[in-house]
N, C-alpha and C. Protein backbone atom coordinates (compact mmCIF):
# COMPACT_ATOMS: atom_id res chain seq x y z
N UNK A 1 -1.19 -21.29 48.91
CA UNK A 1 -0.86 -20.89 47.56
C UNK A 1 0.36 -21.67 47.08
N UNK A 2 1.59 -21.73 47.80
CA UNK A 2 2.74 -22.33 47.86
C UNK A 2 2.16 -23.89 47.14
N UNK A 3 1.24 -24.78 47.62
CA UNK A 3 0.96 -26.37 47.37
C UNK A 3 -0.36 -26.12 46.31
N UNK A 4 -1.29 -25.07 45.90
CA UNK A 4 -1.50 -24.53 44.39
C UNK A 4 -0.67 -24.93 43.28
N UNK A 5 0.88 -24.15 43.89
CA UNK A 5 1.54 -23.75 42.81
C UNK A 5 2.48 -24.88 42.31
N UNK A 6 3.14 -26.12 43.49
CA UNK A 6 3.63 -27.24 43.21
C UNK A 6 2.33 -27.96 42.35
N UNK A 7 1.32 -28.26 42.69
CA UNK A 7 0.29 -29.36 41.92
C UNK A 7 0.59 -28.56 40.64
N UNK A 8 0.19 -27.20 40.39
CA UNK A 8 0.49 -27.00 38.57
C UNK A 8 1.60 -27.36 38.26
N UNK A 9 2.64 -27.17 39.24
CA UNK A 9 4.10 -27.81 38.01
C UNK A 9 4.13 -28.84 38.47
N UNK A 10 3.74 -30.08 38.83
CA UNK A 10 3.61 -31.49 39.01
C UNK A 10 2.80 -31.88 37.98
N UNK A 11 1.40 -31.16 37.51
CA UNK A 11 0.90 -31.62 36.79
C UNK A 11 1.63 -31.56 35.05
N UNK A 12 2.34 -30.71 34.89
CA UNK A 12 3.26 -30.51 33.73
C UNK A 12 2.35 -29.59 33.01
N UNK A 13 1.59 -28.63 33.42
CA UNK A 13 1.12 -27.80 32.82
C UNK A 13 2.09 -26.56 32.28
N UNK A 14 2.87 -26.15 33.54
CA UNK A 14 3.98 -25.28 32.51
C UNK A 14 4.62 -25.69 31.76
N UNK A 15 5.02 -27.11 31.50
CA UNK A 15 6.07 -27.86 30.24
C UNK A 15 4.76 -27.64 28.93
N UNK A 16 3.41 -27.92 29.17
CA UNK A 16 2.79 -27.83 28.10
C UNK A 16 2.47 -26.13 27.66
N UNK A 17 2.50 -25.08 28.41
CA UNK A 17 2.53 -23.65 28.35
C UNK A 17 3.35 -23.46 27.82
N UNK A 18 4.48 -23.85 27.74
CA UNK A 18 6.22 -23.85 27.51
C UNK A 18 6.04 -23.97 25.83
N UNK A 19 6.11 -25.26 25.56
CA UNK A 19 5.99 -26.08 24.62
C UNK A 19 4.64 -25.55 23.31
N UNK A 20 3.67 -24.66 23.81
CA UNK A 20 2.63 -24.39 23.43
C UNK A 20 3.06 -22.96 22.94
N UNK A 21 4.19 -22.18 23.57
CA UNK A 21 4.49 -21.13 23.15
C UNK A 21 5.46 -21.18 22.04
N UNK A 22 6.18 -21.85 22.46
CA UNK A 22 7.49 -22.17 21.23
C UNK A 22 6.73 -22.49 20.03
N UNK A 23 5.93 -23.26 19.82
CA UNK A 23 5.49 -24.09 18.56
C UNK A 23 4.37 -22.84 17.96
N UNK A 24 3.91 -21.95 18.72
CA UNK A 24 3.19 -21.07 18.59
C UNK A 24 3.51 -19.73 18.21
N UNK A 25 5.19 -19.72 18.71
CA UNK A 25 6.51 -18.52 18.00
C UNK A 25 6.64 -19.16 17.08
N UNK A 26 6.74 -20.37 16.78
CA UNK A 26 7.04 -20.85 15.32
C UNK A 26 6.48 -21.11 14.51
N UNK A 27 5.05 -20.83 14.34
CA UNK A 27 4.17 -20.87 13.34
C UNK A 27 3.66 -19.35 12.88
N UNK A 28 3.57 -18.38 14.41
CA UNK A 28 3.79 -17.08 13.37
C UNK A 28 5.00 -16.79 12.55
N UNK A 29 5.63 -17.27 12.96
CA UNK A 29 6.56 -16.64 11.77
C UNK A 29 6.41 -17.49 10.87
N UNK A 30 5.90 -18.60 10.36
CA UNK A 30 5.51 -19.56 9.32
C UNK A 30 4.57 -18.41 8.54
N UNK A 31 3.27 -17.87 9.16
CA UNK A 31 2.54 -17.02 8.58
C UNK A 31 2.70 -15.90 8.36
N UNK A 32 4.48 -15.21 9.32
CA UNK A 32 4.45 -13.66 8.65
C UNK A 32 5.10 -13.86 7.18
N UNK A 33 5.88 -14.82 7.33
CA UNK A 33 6.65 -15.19 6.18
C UNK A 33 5.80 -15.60 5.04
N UNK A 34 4.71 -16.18 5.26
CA UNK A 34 3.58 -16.49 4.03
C UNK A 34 2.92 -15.16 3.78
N UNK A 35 2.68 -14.79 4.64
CA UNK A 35 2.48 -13.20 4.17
C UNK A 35 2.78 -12.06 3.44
N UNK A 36 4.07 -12.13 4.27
CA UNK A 36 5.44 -11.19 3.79
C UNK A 36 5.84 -11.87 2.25
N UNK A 37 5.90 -13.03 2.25
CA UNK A 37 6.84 -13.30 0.79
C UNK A 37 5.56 -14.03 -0.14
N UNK A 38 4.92 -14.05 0.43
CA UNK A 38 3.55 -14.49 -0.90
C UNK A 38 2.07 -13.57 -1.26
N UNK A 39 1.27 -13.30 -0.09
CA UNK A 39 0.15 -12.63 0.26
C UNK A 39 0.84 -11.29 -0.01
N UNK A 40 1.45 -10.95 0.50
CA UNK A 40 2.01 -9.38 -0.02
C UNK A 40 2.60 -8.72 -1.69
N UNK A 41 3.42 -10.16 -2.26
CA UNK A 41 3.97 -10.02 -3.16
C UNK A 41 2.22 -9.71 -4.54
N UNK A 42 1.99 -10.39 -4.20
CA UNK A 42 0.60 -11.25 -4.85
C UNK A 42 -0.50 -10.00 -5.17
N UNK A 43 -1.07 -9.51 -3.65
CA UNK A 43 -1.29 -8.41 -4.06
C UNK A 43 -0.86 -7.00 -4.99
N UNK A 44 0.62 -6.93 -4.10
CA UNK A 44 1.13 -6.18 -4.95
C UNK A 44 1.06 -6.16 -6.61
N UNK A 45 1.15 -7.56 -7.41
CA UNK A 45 1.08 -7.62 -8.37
C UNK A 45 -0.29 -7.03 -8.99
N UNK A 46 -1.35 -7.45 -8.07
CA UNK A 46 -2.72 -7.28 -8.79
C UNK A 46 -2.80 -5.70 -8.81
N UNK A 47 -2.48 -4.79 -7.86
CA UNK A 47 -2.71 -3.48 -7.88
C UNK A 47 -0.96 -2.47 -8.28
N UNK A 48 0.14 -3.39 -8.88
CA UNK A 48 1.12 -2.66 -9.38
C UNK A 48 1.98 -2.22 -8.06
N UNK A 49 1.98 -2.40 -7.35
CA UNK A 49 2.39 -2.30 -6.02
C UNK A 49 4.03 -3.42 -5.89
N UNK A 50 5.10 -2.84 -4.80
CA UNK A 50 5.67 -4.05 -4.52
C UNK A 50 5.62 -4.71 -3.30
N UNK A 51 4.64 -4.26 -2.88
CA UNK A 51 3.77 -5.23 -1.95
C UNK A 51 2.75 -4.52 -1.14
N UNK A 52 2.54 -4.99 0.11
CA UNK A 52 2.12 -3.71 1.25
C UNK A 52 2.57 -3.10 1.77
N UNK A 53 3.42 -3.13 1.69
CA UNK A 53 3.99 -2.11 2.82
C UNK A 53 4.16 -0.82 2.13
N UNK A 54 4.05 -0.81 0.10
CA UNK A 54 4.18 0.57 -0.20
C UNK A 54 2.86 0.80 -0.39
N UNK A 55 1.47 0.90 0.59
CA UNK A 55 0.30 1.42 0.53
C UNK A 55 0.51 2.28 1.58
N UNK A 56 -0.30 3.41 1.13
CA UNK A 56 -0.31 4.51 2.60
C UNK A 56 0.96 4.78 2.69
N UNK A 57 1.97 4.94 2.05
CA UNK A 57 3.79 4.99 2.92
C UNK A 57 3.33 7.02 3.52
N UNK A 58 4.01 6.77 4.42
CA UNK A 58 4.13 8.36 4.92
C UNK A 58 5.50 8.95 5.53
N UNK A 59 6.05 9.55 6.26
CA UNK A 59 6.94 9.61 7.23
C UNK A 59 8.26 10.11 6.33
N UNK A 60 8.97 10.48 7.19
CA UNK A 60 10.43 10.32 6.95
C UNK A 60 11.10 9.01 6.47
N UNK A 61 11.97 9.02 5.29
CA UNK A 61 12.68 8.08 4.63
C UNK A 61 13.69 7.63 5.63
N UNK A 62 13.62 6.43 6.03
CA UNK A 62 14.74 5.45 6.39
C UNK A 62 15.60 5.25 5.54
N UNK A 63 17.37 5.93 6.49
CA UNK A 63 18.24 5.68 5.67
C UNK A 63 18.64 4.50 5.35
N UNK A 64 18.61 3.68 6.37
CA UNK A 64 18.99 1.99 5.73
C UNK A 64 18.29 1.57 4.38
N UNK A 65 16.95 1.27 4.98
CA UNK A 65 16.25 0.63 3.55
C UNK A 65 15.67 1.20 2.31
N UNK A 66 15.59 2.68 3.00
CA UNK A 66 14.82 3.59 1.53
C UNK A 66 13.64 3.58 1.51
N UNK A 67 12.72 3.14 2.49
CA UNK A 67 11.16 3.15 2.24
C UNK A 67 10.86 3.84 3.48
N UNK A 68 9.94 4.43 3.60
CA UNK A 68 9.33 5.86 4.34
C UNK A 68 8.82 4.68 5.53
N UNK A 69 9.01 5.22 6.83
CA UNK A 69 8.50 4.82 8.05
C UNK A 69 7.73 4.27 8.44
N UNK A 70 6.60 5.21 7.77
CA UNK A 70 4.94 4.84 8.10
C UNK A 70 4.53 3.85 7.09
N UNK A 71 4.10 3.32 7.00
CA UNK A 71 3.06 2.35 5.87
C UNK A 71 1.90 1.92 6.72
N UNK A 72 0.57 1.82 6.01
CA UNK A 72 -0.43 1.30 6.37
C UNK A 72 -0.33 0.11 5.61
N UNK A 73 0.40 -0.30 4.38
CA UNK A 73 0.21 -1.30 4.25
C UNK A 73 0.68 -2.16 5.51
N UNK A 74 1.81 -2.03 5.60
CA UNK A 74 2.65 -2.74 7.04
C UNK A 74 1.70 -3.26 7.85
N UNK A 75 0.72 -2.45 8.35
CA UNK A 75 -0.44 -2.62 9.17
C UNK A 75 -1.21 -3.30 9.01
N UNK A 76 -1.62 -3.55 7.79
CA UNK A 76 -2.59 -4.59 6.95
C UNK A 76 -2.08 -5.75 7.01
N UNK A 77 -0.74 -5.89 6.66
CA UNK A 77 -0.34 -7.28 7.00
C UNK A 77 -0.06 -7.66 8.15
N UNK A 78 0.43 -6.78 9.13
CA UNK A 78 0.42 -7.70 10.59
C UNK A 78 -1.27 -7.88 11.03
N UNK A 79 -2.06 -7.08 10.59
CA UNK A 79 -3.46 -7.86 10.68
C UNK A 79 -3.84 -9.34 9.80
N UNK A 80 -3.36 -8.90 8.95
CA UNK A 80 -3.74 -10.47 8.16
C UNK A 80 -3.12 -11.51 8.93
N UNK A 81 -1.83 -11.29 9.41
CA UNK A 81 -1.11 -12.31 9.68
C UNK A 81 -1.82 -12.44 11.47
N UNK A 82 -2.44 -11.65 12.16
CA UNK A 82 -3.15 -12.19 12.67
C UNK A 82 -4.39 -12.41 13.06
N UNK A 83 -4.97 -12.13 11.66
CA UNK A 83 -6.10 -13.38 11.66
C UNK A 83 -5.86 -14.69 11.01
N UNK A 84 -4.72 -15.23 10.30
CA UNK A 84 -4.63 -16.20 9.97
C UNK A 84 -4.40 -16.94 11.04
N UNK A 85 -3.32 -16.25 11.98
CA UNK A 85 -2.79 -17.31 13.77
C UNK A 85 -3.85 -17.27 14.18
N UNK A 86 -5.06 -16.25 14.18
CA UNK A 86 -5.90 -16.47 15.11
C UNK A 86 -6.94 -17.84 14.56
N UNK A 87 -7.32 -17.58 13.20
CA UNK A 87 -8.00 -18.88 12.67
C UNK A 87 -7.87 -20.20 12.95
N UNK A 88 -6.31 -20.32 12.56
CA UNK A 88 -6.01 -21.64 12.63
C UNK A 88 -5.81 -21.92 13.90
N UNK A 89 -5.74 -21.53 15.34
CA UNK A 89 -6.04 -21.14 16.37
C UNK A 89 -7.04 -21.58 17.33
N UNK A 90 -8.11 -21.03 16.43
CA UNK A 90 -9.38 -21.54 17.03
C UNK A 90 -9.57 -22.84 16.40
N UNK A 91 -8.79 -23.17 14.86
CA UNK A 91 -9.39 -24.43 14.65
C UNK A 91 -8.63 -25.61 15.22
N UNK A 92 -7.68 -25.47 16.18
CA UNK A 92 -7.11 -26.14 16.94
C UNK A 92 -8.00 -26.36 18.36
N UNK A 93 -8.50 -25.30 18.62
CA UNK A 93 -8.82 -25.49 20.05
C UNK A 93 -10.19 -26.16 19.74
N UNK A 94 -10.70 -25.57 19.15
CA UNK A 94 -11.79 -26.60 18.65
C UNK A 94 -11.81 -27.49 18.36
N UNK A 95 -10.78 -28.20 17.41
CA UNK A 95 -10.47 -29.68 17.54
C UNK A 95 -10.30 -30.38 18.90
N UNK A 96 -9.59 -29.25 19.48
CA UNK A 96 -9.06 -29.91 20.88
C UNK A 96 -10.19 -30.57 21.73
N UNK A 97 -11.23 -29.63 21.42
CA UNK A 97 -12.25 -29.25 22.91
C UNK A 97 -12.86 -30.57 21.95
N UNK A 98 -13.54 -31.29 20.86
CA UNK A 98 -13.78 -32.05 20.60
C UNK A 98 -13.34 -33.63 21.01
N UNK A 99 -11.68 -33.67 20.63
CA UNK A 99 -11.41 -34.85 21.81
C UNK A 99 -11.61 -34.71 23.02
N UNK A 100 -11.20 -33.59 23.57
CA UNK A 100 -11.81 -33.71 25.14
C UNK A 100 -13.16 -34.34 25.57
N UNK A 101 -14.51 -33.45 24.70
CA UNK A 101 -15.43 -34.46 24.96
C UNK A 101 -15.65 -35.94 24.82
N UNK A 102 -15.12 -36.22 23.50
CA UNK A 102 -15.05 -37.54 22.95
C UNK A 102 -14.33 -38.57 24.29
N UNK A 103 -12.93 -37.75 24.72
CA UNK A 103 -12.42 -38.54 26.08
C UNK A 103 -13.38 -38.68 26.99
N UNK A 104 -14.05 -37.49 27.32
CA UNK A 104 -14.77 -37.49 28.60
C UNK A 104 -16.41 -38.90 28.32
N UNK A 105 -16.74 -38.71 27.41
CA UNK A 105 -17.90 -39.82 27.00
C UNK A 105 -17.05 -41.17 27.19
N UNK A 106 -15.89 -41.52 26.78
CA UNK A 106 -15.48 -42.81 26.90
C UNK A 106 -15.45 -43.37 28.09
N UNK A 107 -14.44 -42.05 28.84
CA UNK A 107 -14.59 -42.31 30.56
C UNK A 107 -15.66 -42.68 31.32
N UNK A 108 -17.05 -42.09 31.09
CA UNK A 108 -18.22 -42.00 31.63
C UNK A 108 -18.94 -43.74 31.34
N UNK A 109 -18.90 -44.01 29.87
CA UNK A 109 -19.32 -45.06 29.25
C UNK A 109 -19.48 -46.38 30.72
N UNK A 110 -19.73 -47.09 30.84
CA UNK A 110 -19.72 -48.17 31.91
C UNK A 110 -18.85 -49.03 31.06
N UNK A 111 -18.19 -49.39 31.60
CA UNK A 111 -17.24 -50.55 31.16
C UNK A 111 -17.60 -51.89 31.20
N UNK A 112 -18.68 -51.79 32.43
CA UNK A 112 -19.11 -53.57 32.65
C UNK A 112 -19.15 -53.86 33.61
N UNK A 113 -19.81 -54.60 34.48
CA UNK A 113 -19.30 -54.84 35.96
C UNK A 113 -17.89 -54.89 36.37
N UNK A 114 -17.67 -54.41 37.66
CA UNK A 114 -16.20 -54.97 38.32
C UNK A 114 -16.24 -56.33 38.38
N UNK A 115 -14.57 -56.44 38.23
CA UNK A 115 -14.21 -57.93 38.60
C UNK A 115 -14.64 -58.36 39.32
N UNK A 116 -14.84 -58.06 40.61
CA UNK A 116 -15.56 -58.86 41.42
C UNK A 116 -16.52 -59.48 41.48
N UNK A 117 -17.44 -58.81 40.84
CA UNK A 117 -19.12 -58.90 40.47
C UNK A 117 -18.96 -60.30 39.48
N UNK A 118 -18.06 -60.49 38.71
CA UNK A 118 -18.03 -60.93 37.75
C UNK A 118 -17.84 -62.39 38.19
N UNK A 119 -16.69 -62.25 38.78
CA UNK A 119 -16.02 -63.44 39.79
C UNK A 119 -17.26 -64.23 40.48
N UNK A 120 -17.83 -63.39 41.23
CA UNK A 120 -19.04 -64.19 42.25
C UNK A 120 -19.95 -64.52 41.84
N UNK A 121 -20.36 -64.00 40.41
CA UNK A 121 -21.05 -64.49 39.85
C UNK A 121 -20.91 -65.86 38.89
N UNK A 122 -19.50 -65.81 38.52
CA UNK A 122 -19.27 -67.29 37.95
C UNK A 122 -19.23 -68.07 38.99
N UNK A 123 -18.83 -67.66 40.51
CA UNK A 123 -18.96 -68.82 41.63
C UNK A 123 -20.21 -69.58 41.82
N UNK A 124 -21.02 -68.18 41.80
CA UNK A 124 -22.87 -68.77 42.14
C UNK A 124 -23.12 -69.80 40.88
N UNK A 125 -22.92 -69.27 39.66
CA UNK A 125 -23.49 -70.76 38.54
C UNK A 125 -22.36 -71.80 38.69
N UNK A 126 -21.11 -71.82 39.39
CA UNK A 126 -20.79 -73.15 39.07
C UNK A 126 -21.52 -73.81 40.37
N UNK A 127 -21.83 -72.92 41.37
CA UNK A 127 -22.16 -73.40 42.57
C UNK A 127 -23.69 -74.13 42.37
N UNK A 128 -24.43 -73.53 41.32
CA UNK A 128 -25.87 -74.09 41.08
C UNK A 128 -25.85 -75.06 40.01
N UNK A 129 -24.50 -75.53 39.09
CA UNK A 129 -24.50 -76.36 38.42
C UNK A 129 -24.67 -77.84 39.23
């Protein structure tokens, strides 16, 4: 298990896990924030609302902010916001899995004879010239 676990971090798979999470914390919040300050506002306008989060409000009033605990809107938007990560998501990995094949066909492709082949064969025609 021990020489498992060196080949994955030799291969730099946790630097790309790493790296895949960060950029991946940083795009939800790209989309709660498109959410929160556009998709929410937006609606709100169409139904008189000041956004989602005052749909469904229930609960006891929070003294800090003044808006009641519960909201189902609240809920609605952390769903939206992830199906948008999840969309764009899949349309990454799907892109992905596309070069992968595309790599894997190039690899496979024959390149041509080896040098060698190539070599002995220009020996034999100068040899029959």
């Amino acid at each position: 298990m021990w020489q498992e676990f060196r080949a994955f971090i030799s291969k730099g798979n946790l630097v790309d896990i790493a790296v895949g999470f960060v950029v991946g914390a940083a795009f939800a919040t790209v989309v709660s924030t498109f959410t929160g300050r556009i998709v929410s506002p937006l609606i709100g306008m169409l139904f008189d609302l000041s956004g989602l989060e005052a749909v469904g409000t229930f609960g006891p009033v929070d003294p800090e902010t003044g808006v009641p605990q519960g909201s189902v809107g609240a809920f609605v938007q952390a769903v939206l916001n992830f199906l948008i990560v999840g969309f764009v998501m899949f349309l990454v990995v799907k892109s992905y899995n596309r070069l992968q094949a595309r790599w894997k066909e190039e690899e496979a492709a024959p390149a041509g004879p080896p040098e060698e082949i190539v070599l002995l064969r220009e020996i034999r025609d100068a040899l029959n010239r």
